[in-house]
Protein backbone atom coordinates (compact mmCIF):
# COMPACT_ATOMS: atom_id res chain seq x y z
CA UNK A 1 54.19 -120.00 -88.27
CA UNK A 2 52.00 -118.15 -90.65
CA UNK A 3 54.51 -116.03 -91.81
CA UNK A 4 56.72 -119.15 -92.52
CA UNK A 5 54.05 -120.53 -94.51
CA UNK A 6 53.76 -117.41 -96.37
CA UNK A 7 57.27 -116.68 -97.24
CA UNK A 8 57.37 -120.55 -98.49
CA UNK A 9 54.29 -120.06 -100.57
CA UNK A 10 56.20 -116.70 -102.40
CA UNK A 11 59.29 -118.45 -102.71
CA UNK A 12 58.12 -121.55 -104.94
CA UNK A 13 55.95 -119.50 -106.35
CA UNK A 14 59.13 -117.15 -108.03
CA UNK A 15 60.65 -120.83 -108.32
CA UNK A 16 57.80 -121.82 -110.62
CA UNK A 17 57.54 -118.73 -112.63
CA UNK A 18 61.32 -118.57 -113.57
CA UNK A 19 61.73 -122.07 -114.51
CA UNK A 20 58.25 -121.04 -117.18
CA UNK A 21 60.94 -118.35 -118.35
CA UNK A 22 64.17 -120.74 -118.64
CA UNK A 23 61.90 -123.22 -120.42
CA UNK A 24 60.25 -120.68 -122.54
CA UNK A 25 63.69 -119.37 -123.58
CA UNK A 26 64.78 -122.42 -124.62
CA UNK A 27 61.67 -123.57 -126.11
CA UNK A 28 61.83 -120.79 -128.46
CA UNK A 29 65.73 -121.08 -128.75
CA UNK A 30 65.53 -124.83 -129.56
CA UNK A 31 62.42 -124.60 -131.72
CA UNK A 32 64.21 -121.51 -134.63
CA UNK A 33 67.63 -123.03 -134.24
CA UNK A 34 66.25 -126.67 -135.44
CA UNK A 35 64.38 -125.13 -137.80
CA UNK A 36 67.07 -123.22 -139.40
CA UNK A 37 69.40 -126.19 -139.70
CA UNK A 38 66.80 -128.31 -141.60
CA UNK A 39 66.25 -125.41 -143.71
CA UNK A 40 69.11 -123.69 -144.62
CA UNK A 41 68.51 -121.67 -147.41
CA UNK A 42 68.39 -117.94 -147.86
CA UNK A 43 68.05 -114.58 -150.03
CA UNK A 44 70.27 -112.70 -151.43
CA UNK A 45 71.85 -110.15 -149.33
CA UNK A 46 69.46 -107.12 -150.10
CA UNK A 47 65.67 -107.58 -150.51
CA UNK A 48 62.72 -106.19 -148.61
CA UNK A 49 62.84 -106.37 -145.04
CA UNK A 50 59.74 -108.29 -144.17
CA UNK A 51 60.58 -110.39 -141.19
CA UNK A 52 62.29 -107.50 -138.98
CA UNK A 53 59.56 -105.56 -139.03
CA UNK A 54 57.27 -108.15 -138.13
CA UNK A 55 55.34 -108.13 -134.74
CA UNK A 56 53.73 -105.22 -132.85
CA UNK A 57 53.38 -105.32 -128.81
CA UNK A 58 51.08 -107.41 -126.82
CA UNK A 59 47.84 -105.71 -126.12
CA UNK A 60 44.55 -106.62 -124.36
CA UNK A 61 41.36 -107.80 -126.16
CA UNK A 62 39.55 -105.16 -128.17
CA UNK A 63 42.74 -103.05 -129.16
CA UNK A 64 43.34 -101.79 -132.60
CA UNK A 65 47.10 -100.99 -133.32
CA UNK A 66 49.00 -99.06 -136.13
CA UNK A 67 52.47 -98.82 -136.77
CA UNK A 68 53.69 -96.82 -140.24
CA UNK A 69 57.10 -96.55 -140.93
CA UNK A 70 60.04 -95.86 -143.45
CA UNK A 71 62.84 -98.50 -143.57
CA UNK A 72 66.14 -97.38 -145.88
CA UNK A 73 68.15 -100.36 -146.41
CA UNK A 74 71.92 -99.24 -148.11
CA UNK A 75 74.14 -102.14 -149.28
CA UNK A 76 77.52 -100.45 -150.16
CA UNK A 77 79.94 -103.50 -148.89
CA UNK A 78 81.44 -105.63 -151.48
CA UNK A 79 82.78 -108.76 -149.67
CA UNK A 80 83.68 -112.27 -150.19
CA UNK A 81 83.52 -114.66 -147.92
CA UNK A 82 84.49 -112.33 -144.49
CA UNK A 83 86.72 -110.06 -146.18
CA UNK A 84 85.66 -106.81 -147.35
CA UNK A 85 86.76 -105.41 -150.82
CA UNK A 86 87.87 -102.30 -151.97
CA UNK A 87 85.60 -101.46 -154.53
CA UNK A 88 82.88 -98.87 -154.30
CA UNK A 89 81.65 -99.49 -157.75
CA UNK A 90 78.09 -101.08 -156.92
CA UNK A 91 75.43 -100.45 -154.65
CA UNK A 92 72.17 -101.00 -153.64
CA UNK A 93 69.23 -99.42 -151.85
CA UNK A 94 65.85 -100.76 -151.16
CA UNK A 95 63.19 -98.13 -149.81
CA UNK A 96 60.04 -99.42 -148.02
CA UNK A 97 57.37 -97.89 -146.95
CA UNK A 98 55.59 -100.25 -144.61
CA UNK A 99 52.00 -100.33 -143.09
CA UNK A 100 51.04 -102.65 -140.09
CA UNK A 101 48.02 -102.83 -138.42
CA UNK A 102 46.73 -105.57 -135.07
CA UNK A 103 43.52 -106.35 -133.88
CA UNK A 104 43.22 -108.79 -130.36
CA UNK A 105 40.10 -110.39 -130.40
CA UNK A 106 41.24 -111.69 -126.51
CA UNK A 107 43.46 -111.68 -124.61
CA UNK A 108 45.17 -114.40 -125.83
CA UNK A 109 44.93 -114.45 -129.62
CA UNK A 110 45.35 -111.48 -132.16
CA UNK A 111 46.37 -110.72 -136.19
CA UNK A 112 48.99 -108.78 -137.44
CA UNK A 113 48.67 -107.74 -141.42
CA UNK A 114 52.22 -106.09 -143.07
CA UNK A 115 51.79 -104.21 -146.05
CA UNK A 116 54.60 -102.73 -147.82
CA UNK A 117 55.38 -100.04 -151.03
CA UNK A 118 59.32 -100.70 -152.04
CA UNK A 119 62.04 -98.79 -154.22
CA UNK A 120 64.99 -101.01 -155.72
CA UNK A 121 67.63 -99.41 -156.83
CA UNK A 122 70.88 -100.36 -158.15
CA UNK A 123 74.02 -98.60 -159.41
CA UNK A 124 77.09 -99.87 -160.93
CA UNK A 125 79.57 -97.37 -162.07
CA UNK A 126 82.69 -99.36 -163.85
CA UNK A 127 84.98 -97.68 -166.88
CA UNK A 128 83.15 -94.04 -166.47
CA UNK A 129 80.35 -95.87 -167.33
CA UNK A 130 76.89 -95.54 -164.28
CA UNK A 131 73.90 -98.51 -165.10
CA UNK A 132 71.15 -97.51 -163.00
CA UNK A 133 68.56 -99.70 -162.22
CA UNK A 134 65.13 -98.43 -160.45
CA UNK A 135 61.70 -100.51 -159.46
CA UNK A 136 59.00 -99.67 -157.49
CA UNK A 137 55.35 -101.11 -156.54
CA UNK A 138 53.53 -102.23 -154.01
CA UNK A 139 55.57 -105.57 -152.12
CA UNK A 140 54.44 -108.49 -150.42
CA UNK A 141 52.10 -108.76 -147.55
CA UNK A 142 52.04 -111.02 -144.43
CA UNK A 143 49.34 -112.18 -142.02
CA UNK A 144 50.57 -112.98 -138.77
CA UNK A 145 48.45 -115.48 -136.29
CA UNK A 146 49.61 -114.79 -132.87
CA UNK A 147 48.89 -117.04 -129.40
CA UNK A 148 50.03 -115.38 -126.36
CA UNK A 149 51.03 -118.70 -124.79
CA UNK A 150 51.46 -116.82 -121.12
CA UNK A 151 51.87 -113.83 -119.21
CA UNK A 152 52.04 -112.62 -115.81
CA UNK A 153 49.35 -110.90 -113.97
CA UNK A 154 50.98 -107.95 -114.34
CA UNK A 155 52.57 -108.03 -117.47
CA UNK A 156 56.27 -108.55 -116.59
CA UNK A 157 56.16 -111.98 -118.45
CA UNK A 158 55.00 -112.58 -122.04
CA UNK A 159 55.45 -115.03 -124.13
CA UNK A 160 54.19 -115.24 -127.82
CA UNK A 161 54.28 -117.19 -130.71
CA UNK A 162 52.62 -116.89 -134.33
CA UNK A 163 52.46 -118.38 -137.86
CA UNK A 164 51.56 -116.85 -140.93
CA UNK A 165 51.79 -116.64 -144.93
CA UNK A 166 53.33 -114.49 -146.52
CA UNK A 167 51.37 -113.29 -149.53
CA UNK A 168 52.83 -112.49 -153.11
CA UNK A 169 50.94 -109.27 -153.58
CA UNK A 170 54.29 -107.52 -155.04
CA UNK A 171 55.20 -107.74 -158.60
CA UNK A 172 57.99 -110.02 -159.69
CA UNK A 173 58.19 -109.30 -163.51
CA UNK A 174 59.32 -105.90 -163.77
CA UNK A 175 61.57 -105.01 -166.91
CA UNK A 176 64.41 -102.49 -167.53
CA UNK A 177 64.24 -99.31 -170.20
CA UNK A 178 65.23 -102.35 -172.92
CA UNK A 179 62.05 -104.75 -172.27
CA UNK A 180 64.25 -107.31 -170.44
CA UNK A 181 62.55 -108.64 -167.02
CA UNK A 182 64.98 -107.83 -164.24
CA UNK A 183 66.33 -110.13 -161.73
CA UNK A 184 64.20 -111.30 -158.85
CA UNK A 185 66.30 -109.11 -156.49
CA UNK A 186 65.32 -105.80 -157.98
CA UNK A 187 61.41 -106.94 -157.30
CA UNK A 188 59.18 -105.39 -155.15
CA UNK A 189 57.69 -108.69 -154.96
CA UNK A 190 58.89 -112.54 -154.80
CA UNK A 191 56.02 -113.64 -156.81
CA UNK A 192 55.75 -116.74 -154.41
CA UNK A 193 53.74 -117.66 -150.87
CA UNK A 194 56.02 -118.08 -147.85
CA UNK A 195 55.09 -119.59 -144.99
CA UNK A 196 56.73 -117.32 -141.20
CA UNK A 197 56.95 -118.64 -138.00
CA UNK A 198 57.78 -116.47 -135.41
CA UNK A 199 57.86 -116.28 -131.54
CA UNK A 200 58.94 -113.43 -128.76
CA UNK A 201 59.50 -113.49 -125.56
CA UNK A 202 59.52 -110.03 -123.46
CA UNK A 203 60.56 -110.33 -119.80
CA UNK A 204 61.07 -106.91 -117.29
CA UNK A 205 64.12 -107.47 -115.05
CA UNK A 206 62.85 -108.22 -111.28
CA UNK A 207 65.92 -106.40 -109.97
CA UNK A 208 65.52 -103.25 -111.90
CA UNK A 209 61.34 -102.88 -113.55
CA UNK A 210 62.05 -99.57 -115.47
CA UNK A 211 64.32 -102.27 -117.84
CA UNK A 212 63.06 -105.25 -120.31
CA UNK A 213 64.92 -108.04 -122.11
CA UNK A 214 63.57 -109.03 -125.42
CA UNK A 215 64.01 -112.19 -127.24
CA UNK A 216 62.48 -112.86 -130.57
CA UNK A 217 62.87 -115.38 -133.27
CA UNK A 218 61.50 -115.33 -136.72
CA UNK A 219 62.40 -118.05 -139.15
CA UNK A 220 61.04 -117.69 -143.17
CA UNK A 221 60.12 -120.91 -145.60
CA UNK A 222 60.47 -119.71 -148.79
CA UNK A 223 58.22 -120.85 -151.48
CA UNK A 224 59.06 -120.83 -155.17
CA UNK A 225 58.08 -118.41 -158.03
CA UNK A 226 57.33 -120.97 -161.26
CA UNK A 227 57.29 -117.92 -163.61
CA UNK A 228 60.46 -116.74 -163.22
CA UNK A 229 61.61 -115.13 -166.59
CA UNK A 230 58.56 -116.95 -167.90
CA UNK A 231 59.29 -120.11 -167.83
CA UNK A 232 62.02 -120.76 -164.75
CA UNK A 233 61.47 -121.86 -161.28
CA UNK A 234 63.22 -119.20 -158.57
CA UNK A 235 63.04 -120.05 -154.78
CA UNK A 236 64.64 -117.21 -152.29
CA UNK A 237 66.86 -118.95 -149.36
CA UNK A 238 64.84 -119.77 -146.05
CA UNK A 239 65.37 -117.15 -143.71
CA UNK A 240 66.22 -117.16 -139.79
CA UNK A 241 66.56 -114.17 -137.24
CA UNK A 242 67.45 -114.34 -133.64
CA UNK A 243 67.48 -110.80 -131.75
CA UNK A 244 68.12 -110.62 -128.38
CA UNK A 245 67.55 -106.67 -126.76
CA UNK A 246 67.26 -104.90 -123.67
CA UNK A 247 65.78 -101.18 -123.42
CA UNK A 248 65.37 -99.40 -120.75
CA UNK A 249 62.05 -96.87 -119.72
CA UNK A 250 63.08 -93.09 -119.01
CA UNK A 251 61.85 -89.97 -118.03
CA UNK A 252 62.91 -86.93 -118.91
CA UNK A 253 61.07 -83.95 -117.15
CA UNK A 254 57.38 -84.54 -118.83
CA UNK A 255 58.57 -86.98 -121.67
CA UNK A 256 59.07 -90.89 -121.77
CA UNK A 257 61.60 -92.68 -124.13
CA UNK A 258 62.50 -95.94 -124.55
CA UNK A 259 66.04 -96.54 -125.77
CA UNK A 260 67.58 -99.54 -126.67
CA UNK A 261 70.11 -102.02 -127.62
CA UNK A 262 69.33 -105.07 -130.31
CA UNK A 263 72.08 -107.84 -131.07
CA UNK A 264 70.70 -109.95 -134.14
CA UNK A 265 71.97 -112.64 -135.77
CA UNK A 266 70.78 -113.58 -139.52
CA UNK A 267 70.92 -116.77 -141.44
CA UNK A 268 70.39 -117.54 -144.77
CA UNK A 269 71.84 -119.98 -147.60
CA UNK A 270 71.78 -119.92 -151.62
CA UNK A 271 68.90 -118.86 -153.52
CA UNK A 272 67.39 -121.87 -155.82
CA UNK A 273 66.82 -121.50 -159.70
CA UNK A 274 65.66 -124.46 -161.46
CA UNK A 275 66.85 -126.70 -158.36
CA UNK A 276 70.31 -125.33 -158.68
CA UNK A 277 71.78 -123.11 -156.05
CA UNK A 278 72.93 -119.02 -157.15
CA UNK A 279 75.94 -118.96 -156.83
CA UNK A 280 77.13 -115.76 -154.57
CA UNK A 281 73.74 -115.52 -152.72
CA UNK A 282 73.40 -116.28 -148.79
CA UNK A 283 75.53 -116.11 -145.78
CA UNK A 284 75.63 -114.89 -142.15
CA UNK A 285 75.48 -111.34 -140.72
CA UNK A 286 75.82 -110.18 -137.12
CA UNK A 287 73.94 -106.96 -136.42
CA UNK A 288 73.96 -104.26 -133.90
CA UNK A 289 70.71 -101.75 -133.62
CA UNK A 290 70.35 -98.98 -131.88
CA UNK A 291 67.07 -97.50 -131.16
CA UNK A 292 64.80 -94.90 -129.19
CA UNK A 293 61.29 -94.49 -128.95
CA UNK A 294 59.33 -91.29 -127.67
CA UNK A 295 55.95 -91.96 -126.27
CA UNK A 296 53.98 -88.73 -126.69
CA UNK A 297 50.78 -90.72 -124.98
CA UNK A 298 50.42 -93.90 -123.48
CA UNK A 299 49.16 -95.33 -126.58
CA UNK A 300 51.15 -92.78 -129.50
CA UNK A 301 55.08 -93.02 -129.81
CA UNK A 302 57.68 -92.20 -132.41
CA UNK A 303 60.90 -94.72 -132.98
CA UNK A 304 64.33 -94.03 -134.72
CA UNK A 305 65.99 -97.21 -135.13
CA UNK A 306 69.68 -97.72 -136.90
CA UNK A 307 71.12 -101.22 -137.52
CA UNK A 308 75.22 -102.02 -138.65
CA UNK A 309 76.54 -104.80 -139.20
CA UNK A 310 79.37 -106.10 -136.97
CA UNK A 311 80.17 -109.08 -138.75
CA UNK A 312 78.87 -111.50 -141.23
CA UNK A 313 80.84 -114.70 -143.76
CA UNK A 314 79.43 -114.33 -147.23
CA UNK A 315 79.01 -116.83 -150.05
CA UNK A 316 80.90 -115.60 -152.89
CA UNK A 317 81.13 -112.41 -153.66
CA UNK A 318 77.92 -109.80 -152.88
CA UNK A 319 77.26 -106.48 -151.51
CA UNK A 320 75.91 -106.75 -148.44
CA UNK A 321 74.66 -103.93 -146.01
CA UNK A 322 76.29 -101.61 -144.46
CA UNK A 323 73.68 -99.49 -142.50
CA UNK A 324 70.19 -99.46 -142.41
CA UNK A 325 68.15 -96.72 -140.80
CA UNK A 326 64.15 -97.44 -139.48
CA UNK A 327 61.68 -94.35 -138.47
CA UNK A 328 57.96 -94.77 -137.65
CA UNK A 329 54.92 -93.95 -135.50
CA UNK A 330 53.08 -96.38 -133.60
CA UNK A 331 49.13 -95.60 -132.45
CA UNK A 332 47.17 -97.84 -130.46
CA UNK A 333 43.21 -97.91 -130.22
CA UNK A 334 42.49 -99.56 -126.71
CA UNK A 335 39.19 -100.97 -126.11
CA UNK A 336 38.89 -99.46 -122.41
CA UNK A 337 41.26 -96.53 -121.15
CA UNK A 338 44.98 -97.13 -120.79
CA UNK A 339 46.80 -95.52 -118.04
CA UNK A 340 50.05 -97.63 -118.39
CA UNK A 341 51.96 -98.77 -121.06
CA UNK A 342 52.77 -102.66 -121.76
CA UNK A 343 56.17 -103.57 -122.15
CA UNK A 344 58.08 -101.83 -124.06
CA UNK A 345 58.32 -104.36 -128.04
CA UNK A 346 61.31 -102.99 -130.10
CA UNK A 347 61.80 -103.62 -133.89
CA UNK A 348 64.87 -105.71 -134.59
């Protein structure tokens, strides 16, 4: 009879702690999708990427965390609309050097901050002609409030989510060899405050525990630069990401990696100048991203990440990415001594 009563008590309990995962899943699900409809406005396809490199792993109370890393973003795809054109004669790269550092103060709540250094370049070679077009400064930075809304006692279930500015550190008035200020897409800054939500949920798979599913959601409000040129008004499109991974823990004689497998999905609509919508700016891009990390301690690794796009629908005609590659080091400070390391938090 006590066994009964036992194996009843461990079988609602699962019941209970699944349906917290279904509902958390579709909390987050429900809460970035509605979000993105009522705000459907975007960048242009380049720019500095900010919100994928946004959110470093859970950690207990005390820790410090670092995570430095080099992000090469190379937009070599001319396309309109979803067809891809056969002209090579512009590109783009954006190079950005980013710097993020976390504090928990519990358990519960903890602070990202995101600083970045970017490169803009642009090239566009037409009638034996080359224009080349070059900035570089320090870019924006972003503060990132995070709640760690639950978790299982042992760390097989987290759930997260945050809120944050984004902060206009980055200049926005840079000007070519002729004195003429360039467009807001070659800035290393927006010159305007953005508000981020963003929310993650990390779950290990009962069936196999050396595996971990990942879903996180980041959504951007844009704010609007007033001194645009001077005098104009420029607002970058609202921004929404949905990345769904899975990676799986190995070892490999004395060494631990971490590889895995991101699907993302990005949203974003036409830029704003003066109220009016830019023409050929926004779209949607499908994304596959590879990526391993090496853990040389339990609390130092090294990651290699590299994302392609699959498939995206552009409006107009842009040049949009064709590979991006991510490396970095991550180093965490705990307050007490780690022996284990927390589920496995992947950049998207």
């Amino acid at each position: 009879m006590t066994l009964v009563k036992t194996n009843l008590k461990i079988s609602v309990s699962l019941e209970i702690k699944y349906q917290m995962i279904v509902r958390a899943y579709l909390y987050l699900l429900f809460f970035f999708l509605i979000g993105g409809s009522l705000y459907a406005q975007t960048c242009c396809s380049g720019g500095v990427p900010v919100a994928s490199n946004l959110g470093l792993p859970p950690s207990e109370a005390g820790a410090i965390q670092l995570s430095l890393g080099y992000d090469l973003n190379v937009l070599e795809t001319l396309k309109t609309g979803r067809e891809t054109l056969e002209d090579d004669s512009r590109s783009r790269k954006t190079h950005t050097g980013i710097l993020e550092a976390g504090y928990s103060f519990s358990n519960k709540f903890s602070i990202d901050a995101f600083f970045s250094f970017v490169r803009q370049e642009r090239e566009i070679s037409q009638f034996n002609n080359t224009n080349f077009s070059a900035t570089e400064g320090i870019g924006d930075a972003v503060l990132l409030f995070k709640y760690k809304v639950f978790n299982t006692d042992d760390n097989h279930t987290i759930f997260q989510l945050g809120a944050g500015p984004k902060l206009p550190l980055g200049a926005s008035d840079k000007r070519n060899e002729q004195g003429l200020t360039l467009n807001a897409d070659l800035q290393p800054g927006s010159g305007a405050w953005d508000i981020i939500t963003w929310g993650q949920l990390a779950q290990v798979l009962p069936f196999r525990p050396s595996m971990s599913l990942n879903l996180t959601a980041i959504f951007s409000t844009k704010g609007t630069n007033d001194n645009y040129l001077g005098s104009q008004a420029y607002q970058f499109g609202n921004e929404l990401q949905l990345a769904l991974g899975i990676s799986e823990r190995m070892v490999i004689g004395n060494s631990l990696f971490d590889p895995a497998i991101t699907i993302r999905y990005r949203k974003q609509a036409a830029d704003v100048l003066n109220e009016f919508a830019v023409p050929s700016t926004g779209g949607n891009w499908w994304f596959i991203n590879p990526s391993i990390s090496y853990w040389v301690t339990p609390d130092i690794s090294f990651e290699a990440a590299l994302t392609i796009p699959i498939q995206s629908n552009i409006t107009g005609t842009q040049v949009t990415p064709t590979y991006r590659l991510r490396t970095g080091v991550f180093y965490r400070i705990p307050s007490k001594k780690s022996t284990t390391i927390d589920i496995p938090i992947f950049k998207s």
